[in-house]
C-alpha atoms as a PDB file:
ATOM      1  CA  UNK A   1      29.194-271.105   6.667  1.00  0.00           C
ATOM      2  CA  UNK A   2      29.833-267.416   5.582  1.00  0.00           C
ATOM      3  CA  UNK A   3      31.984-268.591   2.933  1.00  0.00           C
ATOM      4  CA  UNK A   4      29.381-270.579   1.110  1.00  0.00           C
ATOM      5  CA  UNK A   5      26.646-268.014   1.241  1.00  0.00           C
ATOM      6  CA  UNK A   6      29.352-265.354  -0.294  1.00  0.00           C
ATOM      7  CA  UNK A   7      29.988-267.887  -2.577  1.00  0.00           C
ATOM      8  CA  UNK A   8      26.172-268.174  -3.688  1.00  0.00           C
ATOM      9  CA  UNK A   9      25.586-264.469  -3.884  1.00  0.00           C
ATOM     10  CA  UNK A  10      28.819-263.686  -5.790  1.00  0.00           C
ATOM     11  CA  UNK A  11      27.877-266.777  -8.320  1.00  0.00           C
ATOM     12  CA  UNK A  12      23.644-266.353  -8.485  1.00  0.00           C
ATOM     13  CA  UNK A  13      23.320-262.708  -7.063  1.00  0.00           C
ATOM     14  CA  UNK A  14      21.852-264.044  -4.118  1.00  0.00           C
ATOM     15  CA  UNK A  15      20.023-266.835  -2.333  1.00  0.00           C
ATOM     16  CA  UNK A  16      16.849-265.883  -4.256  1.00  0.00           C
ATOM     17  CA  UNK A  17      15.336-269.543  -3.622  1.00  0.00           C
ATOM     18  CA  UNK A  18      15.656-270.784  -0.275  1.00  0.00           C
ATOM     19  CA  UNK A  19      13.737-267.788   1.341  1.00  0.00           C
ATOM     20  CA  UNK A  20      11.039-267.037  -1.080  1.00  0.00           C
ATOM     21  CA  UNK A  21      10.359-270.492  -1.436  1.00  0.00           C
ATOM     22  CA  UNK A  22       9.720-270.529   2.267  1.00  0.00           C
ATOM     23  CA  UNK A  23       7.682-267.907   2.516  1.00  0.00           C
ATOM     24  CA  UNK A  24       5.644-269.105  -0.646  1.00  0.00           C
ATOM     25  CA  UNK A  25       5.203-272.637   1.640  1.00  0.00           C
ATOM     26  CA  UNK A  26       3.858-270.744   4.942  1.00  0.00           C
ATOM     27  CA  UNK A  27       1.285-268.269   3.236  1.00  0.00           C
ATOM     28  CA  UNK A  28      -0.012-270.995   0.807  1.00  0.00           C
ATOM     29  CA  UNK A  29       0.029-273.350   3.916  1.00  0.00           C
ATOM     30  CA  UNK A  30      -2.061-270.207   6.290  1.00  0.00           C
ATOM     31  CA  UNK A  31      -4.529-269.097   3.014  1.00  0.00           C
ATOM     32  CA  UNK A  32      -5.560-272.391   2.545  1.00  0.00           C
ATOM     33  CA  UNK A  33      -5.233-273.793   6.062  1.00  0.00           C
ATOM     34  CA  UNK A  34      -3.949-277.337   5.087  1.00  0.00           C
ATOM     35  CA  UNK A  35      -2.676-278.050   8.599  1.00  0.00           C
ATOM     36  CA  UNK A  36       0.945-278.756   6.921  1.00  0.00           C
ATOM     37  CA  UNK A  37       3.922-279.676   8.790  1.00  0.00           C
ATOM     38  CA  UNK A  38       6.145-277.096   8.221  1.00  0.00           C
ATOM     39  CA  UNK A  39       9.490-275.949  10.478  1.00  0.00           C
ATOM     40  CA  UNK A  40       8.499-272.615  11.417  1.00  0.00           C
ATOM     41  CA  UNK A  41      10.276-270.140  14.467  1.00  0.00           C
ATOM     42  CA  UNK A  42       8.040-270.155  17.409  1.00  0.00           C
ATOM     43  CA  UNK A  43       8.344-269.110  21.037  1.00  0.00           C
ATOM     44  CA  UNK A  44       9.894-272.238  23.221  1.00  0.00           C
ATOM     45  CA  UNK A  45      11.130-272.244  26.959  1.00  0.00           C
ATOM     46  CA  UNK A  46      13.787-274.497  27.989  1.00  0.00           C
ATOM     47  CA  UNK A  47      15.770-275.408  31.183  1.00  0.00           C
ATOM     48  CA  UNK A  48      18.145-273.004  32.020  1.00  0.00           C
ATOM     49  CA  UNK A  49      17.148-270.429  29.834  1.00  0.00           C
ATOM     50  CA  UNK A  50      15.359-267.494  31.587  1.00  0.00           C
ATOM     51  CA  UNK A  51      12.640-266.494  28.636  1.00  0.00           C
ATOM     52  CA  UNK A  52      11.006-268.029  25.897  1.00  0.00           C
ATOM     53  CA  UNK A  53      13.646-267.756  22.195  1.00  0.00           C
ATOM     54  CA  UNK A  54      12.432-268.139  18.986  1.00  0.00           C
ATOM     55  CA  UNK A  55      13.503-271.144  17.175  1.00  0.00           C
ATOM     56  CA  UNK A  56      11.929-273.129  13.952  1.00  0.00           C
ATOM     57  CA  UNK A  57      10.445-276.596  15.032  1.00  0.00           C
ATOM     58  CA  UNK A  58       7.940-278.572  13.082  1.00  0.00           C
ATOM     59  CA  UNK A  59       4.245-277.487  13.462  1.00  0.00           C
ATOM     60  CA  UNK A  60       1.121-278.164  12.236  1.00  0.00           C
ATOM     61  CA  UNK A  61       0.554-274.860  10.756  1.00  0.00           C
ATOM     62  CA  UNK A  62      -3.159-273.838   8.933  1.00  0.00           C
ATOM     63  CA  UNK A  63      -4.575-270.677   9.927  1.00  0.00           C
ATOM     64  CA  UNK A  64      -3.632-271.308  13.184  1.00  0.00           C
ATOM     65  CA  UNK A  65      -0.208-272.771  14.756  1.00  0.00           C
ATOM     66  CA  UNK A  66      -1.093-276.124  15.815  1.00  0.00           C
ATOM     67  CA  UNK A  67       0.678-278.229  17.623  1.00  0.00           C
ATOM     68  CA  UNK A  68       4.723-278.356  17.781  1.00  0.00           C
ATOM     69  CA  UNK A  69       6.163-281.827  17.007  1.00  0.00           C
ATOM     70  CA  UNK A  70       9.138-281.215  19.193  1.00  0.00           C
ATOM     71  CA  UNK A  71       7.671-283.895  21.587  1.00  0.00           C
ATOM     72  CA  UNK A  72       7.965-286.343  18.988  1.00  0.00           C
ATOM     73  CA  UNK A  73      11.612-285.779  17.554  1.00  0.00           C
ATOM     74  CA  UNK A  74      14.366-287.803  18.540  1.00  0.00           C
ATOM     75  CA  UNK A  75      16.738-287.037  21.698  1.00  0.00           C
ATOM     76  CA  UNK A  76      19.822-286.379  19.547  1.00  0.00           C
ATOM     77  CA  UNK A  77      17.023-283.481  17.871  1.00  0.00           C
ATOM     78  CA  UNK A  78      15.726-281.863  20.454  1.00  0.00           C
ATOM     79  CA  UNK A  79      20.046-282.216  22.038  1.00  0.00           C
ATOM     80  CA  UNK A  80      20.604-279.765  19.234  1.00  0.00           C
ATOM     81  CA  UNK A  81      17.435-277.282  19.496  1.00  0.00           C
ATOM     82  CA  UNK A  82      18.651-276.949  23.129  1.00  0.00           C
ATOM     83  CA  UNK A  83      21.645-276.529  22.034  1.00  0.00           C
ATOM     84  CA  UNK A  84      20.931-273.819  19.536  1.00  0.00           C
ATOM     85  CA  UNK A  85      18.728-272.070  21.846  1.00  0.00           C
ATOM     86  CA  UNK A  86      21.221-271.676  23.992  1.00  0.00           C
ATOM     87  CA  UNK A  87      23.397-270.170  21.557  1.00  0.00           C
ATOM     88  CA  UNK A  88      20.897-267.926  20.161  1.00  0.00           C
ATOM     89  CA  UNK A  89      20.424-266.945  24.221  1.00  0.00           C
ATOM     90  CA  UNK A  90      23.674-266.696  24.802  1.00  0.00           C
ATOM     91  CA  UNK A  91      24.098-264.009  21.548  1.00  0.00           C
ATOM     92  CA  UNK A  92      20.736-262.087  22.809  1.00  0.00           C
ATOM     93  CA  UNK A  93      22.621-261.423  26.286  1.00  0.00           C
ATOM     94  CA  UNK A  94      26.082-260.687  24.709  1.00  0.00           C
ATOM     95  CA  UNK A  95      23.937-257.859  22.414  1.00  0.00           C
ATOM     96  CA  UNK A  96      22.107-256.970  25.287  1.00  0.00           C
ATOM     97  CA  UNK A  97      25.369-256.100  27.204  1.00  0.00           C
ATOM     98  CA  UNK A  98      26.845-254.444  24.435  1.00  0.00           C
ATOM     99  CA  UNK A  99      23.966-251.841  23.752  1.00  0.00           C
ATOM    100  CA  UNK A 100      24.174-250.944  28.033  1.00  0.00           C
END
């Protein structure tokens, strides 16, 4: 995965789309609060998993954050959110015992 983002920066200067078009998406989305489904890193708690880790699920986002659709998404989905939370966990604690 590395490789291809080197590969974008060294060819474009950077990956000056992805991001800002995000962010362009979420603050039109909040100013104009059109309830949009939009994947978006909020606070979840899972099994196994001693505090809430940030991860982006679909919500209905305005100028509030509605509802997560994670209830709705397939089981193979919300296999791999678990399974990236657990990974993102897993590199919190491995940080964590670094820095003590």
């Amino acid at each position: 995965m590395k490789s291809v983002s080197k590969f974008i920066i060294d060819n474009i200067g950077g990956t000056e789309y992805g991001p800002a078009a995000s962010f362009r998406d979420i603050v039109k989305t909040i100013i104009k609060n059109t309830n949009q489904i939009l994947a978006v890193a909020t606070p979840m708690t899972f099994k196994g998993i001693p505090e809430p880790v940030f991860l982006s699920v679909p919500v209905q986002l305005g100028q509030t954050i509605g509802p997560s659709l994670y209830n709705i998404l397939s089981p193979e989905e919300k296999r791999r959110i678990t399974e990236a939370a657990k990974a993102i966990y897993q590199t919190y604690e491995t940080a964590i015992d670094y820095i003590e």
